[in-house]
Every structure is written in structure tokens, then in C-alpha cells.
Protein backbone atom coordinates (compact mmCIF):
# COMPACT_ATOMS: atom_id res chain seq x y z
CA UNK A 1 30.80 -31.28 -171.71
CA UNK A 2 27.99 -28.82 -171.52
CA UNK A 3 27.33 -26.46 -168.82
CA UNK A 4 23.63 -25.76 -167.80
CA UNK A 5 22.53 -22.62 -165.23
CA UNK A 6 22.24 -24.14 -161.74
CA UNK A 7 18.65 -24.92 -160.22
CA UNK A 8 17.52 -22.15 -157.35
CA UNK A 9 16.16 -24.02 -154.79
CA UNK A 10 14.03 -21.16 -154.19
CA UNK A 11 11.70 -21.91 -157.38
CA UNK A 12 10.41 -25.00 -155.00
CA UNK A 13 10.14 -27.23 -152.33
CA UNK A 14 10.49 -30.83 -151.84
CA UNK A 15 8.00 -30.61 -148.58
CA UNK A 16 5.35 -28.48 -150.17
CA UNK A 17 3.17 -29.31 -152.78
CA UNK A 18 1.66 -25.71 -153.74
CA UNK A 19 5.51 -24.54 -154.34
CA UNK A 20 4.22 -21.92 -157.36
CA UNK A 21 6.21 -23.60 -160.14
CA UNK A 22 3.22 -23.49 -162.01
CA UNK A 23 0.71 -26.37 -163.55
CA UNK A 24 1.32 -29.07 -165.56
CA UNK A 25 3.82 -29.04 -168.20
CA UNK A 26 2.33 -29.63 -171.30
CA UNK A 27 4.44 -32.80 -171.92
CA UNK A 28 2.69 -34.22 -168.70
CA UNK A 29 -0.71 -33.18 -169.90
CA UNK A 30 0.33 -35.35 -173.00
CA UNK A 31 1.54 -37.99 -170.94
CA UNK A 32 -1.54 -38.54 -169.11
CA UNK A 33 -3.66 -38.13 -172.23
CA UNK A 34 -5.39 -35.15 -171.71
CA UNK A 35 -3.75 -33.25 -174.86
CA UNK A 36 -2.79 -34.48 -178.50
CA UNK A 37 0.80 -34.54 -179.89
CA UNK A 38 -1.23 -32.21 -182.56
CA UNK A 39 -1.51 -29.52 -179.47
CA UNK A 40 1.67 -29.18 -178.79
CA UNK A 41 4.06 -29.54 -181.95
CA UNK A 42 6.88 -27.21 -180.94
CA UNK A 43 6.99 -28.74 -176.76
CA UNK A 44 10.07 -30.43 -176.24
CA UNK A 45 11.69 -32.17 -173.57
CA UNK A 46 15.64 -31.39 -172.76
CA UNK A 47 17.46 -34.20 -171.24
CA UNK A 48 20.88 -34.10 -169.43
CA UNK A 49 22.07 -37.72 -170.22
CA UNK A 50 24.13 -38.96 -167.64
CA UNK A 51 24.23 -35.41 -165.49
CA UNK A 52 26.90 -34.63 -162.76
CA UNK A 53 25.96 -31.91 -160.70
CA UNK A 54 27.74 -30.49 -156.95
CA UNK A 55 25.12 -29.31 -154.18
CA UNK A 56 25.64 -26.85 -152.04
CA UNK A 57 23.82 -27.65 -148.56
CA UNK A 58 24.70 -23.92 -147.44
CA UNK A 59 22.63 -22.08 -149.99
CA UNK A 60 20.48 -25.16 -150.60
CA UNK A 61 21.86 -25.16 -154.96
CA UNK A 62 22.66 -27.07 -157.31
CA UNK A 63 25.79 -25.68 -159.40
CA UNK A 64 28.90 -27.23 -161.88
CA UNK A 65 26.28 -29.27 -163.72
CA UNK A 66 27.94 -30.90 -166.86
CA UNK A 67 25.78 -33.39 -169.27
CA UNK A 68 27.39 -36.09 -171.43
CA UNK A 69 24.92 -35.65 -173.57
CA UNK A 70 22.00 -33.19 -174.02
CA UNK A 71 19.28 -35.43 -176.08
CA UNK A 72 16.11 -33.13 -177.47
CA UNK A 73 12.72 -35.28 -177.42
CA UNK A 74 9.79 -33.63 -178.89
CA UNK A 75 6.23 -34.44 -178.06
CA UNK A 76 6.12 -36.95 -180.79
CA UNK A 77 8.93 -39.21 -179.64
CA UNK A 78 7.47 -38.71 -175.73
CA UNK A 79 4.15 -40.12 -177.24
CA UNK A 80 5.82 -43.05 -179.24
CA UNK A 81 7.90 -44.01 -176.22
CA UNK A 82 4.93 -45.15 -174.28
CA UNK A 83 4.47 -48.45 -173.38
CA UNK A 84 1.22 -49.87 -174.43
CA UNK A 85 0.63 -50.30 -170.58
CA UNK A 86 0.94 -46.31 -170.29
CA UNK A 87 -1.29 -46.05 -173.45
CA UNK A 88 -4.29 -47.97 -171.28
CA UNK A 89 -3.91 -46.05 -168.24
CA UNK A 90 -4.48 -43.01 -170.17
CA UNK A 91 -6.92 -40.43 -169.12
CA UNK A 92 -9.27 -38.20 -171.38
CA UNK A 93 -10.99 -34.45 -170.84
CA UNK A 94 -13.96 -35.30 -168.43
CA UNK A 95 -12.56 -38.57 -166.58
CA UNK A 96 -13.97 -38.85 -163.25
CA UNK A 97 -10.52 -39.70 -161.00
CA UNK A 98 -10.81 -40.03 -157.38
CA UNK A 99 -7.82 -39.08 -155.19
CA UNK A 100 -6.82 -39.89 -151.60
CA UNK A 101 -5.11 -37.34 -149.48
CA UNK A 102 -2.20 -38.93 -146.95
CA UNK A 103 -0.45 -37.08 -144.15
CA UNK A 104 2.91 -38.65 -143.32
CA UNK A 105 4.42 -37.90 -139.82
CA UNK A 106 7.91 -38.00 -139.15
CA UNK A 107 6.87 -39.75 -135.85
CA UNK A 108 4.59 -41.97 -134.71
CA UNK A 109 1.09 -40.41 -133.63
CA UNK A 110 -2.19 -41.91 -132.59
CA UNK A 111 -5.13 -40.43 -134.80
CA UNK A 112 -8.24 -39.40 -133.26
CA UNK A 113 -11.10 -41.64 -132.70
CA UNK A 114 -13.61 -41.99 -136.02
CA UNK A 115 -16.96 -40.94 -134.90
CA UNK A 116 -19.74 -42.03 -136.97
């Protein structure tokens, strides 16, 4: 099997969102439809096809990953594998979105009264 570098858990966080590991891949940018396949010829994905991997819950790691298979997609075959139901819920440059922000609690909390 192959052996990848373990993941520092220090390059993010699973309970913050601005974690610093940078924007959005280009891939995702392609996945969304906000870049062309023609952008981004040499962007690949690498995939760890059926991955095994220990974690350390002292030092908060992930080591001893091993891959079955490591499968290289470029953006091409990312672009063909979308389902025509991803192709229509693509996005272009200059698409008004609106978002919603959501707090979750870990326990149950009364929110303040609306006052309009």
C-alpha cells in the first residue's frame, strides 16, 4: 500500500470556520461553476481509495495512513462526473446568492425577544 504524510490538526479546525487553510480550491471554484475546466488544466484531485488511517486523540493526528488505491482526477474528469442535477445548480461570476447565518448551541437556550 501507499503511505501518505499524516494531517496536522493544527492546519484547522472542525469548530471554526476562519481556520486559515486558505480559499477555495480551484476544483471547488469549478465545481460550483465559477471557473472553466480551460482555467485550470494542470488542477488535479488526489484520492485515497478506500483509506485506513489511526488517530491519535493525544496530539489530536492523523498518522499510518495507507490507500488501496491512489486514483488522479483532473479537472476534466471532476467536470464530466457531474450529474446533470449539479450542472443546473451551477453558479456563474456575478450571481446574486443569499446566505443565512445559524448558531448551534450545545444546549438549549431561549433567544432574546425580536423587537420590531
Amino acid at each position: 500500500s501507499n503511505r501518505l504524510a499524516p494531517f496536522s490538526a493544527s492546519l484547522g479546525s472542525a469548530s471554526t470556520s476562519n481556520d486559515s487553510l486558505g480559499a477555495f480550491a480551484k476544483i471547488e471554484l469549478l465545481v460550483m461553476g465559477l471557473i472553466s475546466t480551460e482555467e485550470i488544466p494542470d488542477e488535479e484531485i488526489v484520492h485515497c481509495k478506500n483509506m485506513d488511517a489511526k488517530y491519535n486523540s493525544a496530539t489530536y493526528t492523523i498518522t499510518d495512513i495507507s490507500c488501496e488505491e491512489i486514483i488522479y482526477l483532473t479537472a476534466e474528469d471532476v467536470k464530466n462526473s457531474l450529474s446533470p442535477e449539479q450542472q443546473v445548480r451551477q453558479i456563474s461570476q456575478g450571481t446574486k446568492l443569499r446566505a443565512a447565518h445559524v448558531v448551534v448551541f450545545d444546549t438549549k437556550k431561549n433567544l432574546p425577544e425580536r423587537s420590531l
